[in-house]
C-alpha atoms as a PDB file:
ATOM      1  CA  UNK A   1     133.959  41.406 110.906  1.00  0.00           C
ATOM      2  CA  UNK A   2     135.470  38.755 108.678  1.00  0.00           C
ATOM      3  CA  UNK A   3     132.766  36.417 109.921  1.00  0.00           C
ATOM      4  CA  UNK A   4     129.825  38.654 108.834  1.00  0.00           C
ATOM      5  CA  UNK A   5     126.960  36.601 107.692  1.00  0.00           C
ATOM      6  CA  UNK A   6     126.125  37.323 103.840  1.00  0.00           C
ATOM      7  CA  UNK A   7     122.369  37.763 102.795  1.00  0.00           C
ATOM      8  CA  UNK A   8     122.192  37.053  99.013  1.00  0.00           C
ATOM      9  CA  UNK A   9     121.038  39.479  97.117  1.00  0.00           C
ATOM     10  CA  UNK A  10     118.198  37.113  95.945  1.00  0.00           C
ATOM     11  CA  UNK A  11     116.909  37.162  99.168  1.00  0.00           C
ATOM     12  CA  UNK A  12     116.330  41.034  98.621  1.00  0.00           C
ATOM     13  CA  UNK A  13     114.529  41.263  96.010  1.00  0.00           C
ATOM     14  CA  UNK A  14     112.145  38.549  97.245  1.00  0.00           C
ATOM     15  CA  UNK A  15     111.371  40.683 100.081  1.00  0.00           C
ATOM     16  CA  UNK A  16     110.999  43.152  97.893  1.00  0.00           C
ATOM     17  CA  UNK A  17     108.840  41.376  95.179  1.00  0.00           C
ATOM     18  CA  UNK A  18     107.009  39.732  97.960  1.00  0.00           C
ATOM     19  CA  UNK A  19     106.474  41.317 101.404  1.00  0.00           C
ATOM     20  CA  UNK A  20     102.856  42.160 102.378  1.00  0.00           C
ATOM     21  CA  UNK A  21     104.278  44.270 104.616  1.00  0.00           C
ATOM     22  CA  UNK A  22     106.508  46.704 102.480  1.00  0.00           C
ATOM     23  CA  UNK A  23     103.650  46.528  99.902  1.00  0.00           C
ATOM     24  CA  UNK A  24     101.036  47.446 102.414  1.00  0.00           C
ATOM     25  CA  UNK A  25     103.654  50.292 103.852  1.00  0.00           C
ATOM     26  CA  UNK A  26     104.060  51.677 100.397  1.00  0.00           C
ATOM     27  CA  UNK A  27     100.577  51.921  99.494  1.00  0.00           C
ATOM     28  CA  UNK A  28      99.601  53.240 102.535  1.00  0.00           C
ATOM     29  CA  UNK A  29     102.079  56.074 102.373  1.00  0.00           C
ATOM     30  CA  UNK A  30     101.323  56.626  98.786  1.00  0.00           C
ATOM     31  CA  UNK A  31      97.377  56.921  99.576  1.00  0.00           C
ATOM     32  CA  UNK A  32      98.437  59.345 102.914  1.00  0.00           C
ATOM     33  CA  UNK A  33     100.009  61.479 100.829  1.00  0.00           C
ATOM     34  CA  UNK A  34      97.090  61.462  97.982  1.00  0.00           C
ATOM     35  CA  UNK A  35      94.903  62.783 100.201  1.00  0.00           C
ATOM     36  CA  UNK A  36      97.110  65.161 102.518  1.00  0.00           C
ATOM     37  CA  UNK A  37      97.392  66.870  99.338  1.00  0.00           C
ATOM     38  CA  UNK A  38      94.106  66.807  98.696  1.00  0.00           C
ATOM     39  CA  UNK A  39      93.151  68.285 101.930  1.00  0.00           C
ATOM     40  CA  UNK A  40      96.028  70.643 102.464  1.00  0.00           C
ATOM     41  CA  UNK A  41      93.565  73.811 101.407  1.00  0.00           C
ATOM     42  CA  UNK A  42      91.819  72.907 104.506  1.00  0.00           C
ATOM     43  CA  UNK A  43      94.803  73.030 106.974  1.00  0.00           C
ATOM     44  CA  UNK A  44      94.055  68.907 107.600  1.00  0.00           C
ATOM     45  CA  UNK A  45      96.031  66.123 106.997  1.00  0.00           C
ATOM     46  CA  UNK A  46      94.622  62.887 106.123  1.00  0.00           C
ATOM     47  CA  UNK A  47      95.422  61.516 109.918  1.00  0.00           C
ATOM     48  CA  UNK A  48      93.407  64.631 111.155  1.00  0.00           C
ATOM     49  CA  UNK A  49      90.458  63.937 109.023  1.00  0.00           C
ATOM     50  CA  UNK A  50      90.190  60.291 110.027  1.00  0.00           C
ATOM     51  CA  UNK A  51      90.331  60.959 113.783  1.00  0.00           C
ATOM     52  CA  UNK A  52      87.863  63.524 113.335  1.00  0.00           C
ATOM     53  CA  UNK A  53      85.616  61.343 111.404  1.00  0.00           C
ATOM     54  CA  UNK A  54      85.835  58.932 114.475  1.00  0.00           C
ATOM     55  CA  UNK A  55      84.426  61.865 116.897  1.00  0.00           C
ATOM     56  CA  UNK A  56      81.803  62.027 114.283  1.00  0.00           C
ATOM     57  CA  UNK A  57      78.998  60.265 116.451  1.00  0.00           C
ATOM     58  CA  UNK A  58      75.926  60.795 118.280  1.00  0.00           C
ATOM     59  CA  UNK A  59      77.639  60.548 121.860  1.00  0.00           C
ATOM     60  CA  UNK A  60      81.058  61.862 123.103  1.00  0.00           C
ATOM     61  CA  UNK A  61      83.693  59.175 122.086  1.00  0.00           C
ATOM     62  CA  UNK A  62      85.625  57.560 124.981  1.00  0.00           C
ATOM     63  CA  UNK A  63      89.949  57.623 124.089  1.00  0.00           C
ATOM     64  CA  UNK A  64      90.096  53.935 124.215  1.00  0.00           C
ATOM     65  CA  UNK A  65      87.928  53.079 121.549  1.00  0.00           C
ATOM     66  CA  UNK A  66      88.783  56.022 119.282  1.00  0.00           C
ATOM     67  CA  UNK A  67      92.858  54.608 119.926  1.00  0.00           C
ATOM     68  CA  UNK A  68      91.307  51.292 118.857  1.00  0.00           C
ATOM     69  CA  UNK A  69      89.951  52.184 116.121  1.00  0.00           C
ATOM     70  CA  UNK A  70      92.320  54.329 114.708  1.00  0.00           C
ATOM     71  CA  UNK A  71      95.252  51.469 115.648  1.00  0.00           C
ATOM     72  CA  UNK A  72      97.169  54.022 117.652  1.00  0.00           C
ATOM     73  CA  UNK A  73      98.088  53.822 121.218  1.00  0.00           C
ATOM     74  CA  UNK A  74      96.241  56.543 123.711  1.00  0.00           C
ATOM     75  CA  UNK A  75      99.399  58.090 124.257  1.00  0.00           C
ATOM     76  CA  UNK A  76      99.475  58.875 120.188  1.00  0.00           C
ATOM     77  CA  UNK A  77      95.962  59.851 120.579  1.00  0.00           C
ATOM     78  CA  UNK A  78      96.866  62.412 122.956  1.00  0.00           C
ATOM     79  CA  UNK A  79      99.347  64.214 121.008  1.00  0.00           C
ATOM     80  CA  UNK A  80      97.345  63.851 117.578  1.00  0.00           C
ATOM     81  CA  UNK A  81      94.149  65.629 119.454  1.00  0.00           C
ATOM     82  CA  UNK A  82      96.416  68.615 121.055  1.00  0.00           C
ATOM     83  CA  UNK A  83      96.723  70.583 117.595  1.00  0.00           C
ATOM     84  CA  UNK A  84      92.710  69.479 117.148  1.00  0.00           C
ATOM     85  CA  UNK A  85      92.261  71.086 120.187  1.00  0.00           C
ATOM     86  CA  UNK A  86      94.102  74.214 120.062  1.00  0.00           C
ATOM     87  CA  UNK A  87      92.276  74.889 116.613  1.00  0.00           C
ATOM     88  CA  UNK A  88      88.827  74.859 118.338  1.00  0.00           C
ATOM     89  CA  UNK A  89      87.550  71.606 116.729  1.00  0.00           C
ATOM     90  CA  UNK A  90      87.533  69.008 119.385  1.00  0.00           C
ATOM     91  CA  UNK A  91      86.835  69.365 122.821  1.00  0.00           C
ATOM     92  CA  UNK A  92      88.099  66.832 125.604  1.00  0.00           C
ATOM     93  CA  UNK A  93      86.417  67.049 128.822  1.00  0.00           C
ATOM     94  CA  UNK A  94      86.775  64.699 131.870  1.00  0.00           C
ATOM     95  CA  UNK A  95      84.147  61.856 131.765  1.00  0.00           C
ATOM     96  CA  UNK A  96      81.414  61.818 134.306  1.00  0.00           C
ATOM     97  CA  UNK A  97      81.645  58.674 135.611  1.00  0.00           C
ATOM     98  CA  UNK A  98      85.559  58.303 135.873  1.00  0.00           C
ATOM     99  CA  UNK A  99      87.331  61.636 136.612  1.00  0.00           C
ATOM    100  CA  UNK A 100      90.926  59.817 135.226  1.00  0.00           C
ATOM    101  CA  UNK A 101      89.216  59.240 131.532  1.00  0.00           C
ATOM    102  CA  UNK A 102      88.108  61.464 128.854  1.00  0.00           C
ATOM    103  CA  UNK A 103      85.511  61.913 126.429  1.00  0.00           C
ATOM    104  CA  UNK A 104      86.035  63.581 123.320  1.00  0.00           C
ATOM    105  CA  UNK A 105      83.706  65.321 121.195  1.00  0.00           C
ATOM    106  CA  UNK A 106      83.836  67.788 118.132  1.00  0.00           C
ATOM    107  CA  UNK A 107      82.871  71.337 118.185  1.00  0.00           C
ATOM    108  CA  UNK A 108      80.516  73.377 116.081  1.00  0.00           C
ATOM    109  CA  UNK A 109      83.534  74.993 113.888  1.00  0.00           C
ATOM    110  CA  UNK A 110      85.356  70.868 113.994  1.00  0.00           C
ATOM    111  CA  UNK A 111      81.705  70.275 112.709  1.00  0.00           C
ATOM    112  CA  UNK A 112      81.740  72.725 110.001  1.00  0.00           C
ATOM    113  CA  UNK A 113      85.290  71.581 109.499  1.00  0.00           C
ATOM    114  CA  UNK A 114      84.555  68.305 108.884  1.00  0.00           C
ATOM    115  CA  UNK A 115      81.727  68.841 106.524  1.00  0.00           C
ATOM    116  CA  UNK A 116      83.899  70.757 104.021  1.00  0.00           C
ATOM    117  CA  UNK A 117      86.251  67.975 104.187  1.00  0.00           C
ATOM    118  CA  UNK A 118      84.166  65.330 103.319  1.00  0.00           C
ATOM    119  CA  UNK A 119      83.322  66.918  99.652  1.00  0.00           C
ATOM    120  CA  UNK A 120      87.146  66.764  98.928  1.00  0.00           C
ATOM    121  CA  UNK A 121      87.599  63.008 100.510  1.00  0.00           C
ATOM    122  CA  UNK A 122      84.730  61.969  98.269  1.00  0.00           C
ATOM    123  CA  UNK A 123      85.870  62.963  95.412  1.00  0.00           C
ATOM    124  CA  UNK A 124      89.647  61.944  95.759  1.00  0.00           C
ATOM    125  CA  UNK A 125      87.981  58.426  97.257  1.00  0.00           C
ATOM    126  CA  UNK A 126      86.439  57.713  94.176  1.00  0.00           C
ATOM    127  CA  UNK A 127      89.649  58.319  91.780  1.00  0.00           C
ATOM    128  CA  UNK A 128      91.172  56.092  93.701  1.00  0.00           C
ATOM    129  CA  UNK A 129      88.388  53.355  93.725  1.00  0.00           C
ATOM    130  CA  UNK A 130      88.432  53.803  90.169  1.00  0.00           C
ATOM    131  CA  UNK A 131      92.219  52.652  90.001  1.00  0.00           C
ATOM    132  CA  UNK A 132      91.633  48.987  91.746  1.00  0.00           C
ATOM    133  CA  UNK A 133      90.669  46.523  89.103  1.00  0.00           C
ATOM    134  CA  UNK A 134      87.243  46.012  89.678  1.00  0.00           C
ATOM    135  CA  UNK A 135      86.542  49.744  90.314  1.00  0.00           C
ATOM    136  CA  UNK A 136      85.968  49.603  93.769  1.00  0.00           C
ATOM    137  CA  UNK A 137      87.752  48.935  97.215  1.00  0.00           C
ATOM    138  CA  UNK A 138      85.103  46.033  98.616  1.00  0.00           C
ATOM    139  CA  UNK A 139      87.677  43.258  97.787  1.00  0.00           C
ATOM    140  CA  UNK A 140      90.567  45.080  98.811  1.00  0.00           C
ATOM    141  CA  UNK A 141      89.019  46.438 102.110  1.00  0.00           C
ATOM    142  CA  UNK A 142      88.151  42.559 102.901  1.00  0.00           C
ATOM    143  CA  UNK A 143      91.087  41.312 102.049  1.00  0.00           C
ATOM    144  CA  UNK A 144      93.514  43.666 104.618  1.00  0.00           C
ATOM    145  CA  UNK A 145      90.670  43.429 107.246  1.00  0.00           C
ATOM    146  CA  UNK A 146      91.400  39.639 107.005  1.00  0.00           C
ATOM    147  CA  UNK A 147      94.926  40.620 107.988  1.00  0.00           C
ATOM    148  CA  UNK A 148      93.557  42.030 110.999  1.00  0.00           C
END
């Protein structure tokens, strides 16, 4: 290994001073903890909460547009709805028109679930709005959706 390629140790720290990336990573797992805390009384995490917010709609949800929307892949889908299954809260049934797919809905008690979460996602939304500079996420929010 005599001929091992040297990074400088400058180069570290710019990635490390620098990369959208690791700063987005960071934050992300710093704000997924916040509120898994927040919601632990509940038995949720803050994954849980958001894919059940995404059942929250008038008609039952297809997978591939919940996966979308969550940026997951169906297969994570799957295995993120099992334990939201076994608990009663979300039902998956096949879909009408195509036996292969499934629809996914939320049940009564996922319902009831969901609506004493939202109190506590409120109010630990807003202490963290009140962090950002201007006192609210609308800049932030635009500016990773233009990373999208």
């Amino acid at each position: 290994m005599s001929n091992a390629i040297e990074i400088p140790f400058e180069t570290t720290l710019l990635v490390r001073d620098t990369c959208l990336c690791l700063h987005v990573q960071r934050a992300a797992r710093a704000l997924a903890r916040r509120f898994d805390e927040a919601l632990r009384p509940l038995g949720l995490t803050n994954g849980q909460f958001s894919l059940m917010m995404s059942l929250n709609r008038p008609e039952p949800a297809p997978m591939g547009p919940v996966a979308t929307l969550l940026a997951i892949d169906q297969t994570t889908l799957t295995a993120a709805l099992k334990p939201l299954e076994r608990r009663g809260w979300v039902n998956i049934v096949p879909n009408p028109r195509d036996r292969r797919a499934r629809l996914l809905t939320l049940t009564p008690s996922g319902k009831a679930m969901l609506a004493a979460a939202v109190p506590i996602w409120k109010a630990t939304h807003a202490v963290l709005e009140e962090r950002l500079p201007d006192g609210n996420g609308d800049r932030l929010r635009s500016d990773l959706a233009a990373l999208l």
